[in-house]
C-alpha atoms as a PDB file:
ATOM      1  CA  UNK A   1     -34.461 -53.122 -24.041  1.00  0.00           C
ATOM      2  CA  UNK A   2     -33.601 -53.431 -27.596  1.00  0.00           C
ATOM      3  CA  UNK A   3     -36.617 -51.788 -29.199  1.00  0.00           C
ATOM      4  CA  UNK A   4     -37.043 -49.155 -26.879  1.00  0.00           C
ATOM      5  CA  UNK A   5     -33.432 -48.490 -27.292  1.00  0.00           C
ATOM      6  CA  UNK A   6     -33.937 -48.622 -31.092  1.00  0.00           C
ATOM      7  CA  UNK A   7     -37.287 -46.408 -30.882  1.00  0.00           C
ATOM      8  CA  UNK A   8     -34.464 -44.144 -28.811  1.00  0.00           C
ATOM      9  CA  UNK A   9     -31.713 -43.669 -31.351  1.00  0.00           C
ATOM     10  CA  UNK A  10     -34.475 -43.569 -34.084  1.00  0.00           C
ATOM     11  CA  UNK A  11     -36.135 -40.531 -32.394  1.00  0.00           C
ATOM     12  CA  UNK A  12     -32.542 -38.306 -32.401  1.00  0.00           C
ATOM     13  CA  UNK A  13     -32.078 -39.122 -36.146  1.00  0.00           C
ATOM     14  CA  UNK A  14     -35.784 -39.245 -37.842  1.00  0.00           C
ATOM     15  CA  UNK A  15     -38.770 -37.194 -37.585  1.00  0.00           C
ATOM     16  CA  UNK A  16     -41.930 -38.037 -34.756  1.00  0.00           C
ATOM     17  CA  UNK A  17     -44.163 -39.332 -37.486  1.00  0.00           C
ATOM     18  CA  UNK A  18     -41.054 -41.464 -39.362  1.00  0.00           C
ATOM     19  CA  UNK A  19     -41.102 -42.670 -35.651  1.00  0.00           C
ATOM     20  CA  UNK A  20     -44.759 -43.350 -35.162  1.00  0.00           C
ATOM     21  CA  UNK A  21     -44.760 -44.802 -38.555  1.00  0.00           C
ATOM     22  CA  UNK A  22     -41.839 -47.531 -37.548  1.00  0.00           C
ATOM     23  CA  UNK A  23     -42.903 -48.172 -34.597  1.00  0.00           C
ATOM     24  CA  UNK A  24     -46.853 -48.931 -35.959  1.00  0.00           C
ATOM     25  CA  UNK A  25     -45.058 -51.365 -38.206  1.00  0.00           C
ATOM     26  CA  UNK A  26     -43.035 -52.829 -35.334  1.00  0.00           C
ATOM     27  CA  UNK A  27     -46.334 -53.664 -33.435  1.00  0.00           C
ATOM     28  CA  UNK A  28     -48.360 -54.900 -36.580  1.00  0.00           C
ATOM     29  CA  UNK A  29     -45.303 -57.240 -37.122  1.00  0.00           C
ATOM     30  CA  UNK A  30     -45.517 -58.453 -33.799  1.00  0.00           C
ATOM     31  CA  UNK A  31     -49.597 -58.622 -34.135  1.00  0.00           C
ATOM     32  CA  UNK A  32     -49.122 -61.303 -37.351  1.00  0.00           C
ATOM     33  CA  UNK A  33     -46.426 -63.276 -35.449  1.00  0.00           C
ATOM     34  CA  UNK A  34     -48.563 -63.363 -32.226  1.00  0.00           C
ATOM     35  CA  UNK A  35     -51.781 -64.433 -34.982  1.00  0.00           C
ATOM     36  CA  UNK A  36     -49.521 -67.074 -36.855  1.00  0.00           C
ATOM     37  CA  UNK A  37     -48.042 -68.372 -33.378  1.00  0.00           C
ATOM     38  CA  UNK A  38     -51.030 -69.027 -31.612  1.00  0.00           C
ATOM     39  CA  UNK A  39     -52.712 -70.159 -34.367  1.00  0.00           C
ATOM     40  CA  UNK A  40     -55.847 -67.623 -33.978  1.00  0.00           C
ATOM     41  CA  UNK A  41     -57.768 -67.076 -36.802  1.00  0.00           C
ATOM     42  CA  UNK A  42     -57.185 -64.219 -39.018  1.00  0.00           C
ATOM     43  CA  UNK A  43     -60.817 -62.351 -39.479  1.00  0.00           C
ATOM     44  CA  UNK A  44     -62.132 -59.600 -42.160  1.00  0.00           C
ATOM     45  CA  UNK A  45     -61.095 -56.926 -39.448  1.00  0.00           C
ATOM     46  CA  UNK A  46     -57.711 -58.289 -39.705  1.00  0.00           C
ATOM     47  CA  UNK A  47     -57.345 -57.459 -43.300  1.00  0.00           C
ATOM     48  CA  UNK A  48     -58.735 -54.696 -42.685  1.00  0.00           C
ATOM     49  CA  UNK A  49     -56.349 -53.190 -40.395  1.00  0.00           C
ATOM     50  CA  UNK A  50     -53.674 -54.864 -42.540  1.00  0.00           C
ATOM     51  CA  UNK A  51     -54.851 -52.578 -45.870  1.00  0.00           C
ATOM     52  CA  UNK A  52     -54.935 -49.547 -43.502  1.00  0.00           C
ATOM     53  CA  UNK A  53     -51.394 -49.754 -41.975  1.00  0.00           C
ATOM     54  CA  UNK A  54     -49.914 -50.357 -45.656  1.00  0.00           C
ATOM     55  CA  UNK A  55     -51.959 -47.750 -47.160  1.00  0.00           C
ATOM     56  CA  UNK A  56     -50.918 -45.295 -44.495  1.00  0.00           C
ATOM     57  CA  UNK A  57     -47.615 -46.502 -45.104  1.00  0.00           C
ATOM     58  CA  UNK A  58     -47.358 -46.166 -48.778  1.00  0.00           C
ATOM     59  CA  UNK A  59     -49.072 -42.296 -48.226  1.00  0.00           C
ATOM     60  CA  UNK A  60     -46.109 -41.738 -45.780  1.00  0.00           C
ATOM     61  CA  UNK A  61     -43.608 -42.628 -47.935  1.00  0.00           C
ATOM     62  CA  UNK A  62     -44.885 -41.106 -50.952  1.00  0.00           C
ATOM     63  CA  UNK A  63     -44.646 -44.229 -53.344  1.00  0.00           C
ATOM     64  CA  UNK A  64     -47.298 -43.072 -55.348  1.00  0.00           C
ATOM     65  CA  UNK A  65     -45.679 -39.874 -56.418  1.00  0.00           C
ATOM     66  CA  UNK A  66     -42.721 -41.839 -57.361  1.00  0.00           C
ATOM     67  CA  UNK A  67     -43.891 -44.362 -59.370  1.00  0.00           C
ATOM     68  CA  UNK A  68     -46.087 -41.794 -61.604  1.00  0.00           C
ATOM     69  CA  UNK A  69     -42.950 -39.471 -61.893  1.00  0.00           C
ATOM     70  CA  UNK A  70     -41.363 -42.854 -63.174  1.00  0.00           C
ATOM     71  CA  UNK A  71     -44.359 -43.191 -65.565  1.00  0.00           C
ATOM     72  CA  UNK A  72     -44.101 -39.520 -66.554  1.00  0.00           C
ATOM     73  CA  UNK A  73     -40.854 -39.758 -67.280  1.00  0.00           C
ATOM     74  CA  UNK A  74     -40.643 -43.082 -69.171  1.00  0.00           C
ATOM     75  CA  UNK A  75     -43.690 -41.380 -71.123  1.00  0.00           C
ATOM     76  CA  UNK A  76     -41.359 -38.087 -71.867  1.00  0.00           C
ATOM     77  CA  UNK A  77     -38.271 -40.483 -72.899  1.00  0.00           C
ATOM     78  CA  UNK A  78     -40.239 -42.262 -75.323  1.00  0.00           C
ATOM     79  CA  UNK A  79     -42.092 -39.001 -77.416  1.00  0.00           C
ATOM     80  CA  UNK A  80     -38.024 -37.709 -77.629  1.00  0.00           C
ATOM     81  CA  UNK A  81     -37.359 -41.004 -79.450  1.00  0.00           C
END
């Protein structure tokens, strides 16, 4: 009741892929809990589909463009001096 009321309230404030994006992480959480409860082993497809969900995450998110505008701008502060 409380995710689904969660993925509810989320949906009226946030955009469908914000949404799709939380609620991939939500399940992938629940995926390595499930793996590190149960004991099962953790396989190369498991990494795998680990790098995938953070990459897509990081794309979502646009870290990338904010750490080089960081760079740039440390760069730009630095040929003022």
């Amino acid at each position: 009741y409380v995710c689904i009321r969660g993925v509810f309230i989320l949906t009226t404030e946030c955009a469908s892929l914000t949404v799709t994006l939380v609620v991939t992480l939500r399940k992938f959480l629940s995926l390595i809990i499930s793996i590190l409860y149960f004991q099962n082993p953790f396989t190369a497809w498991h990494w795998v589909g680990t790098a995938v969900v953070f990459l897509g995450t990081l794309l979502y998110t646009e870290v990338w463009s904010s750490i080089r505008l960081a760079m740039k701008g440390e760069k730009a502060d630095k040929k003022a001096e």
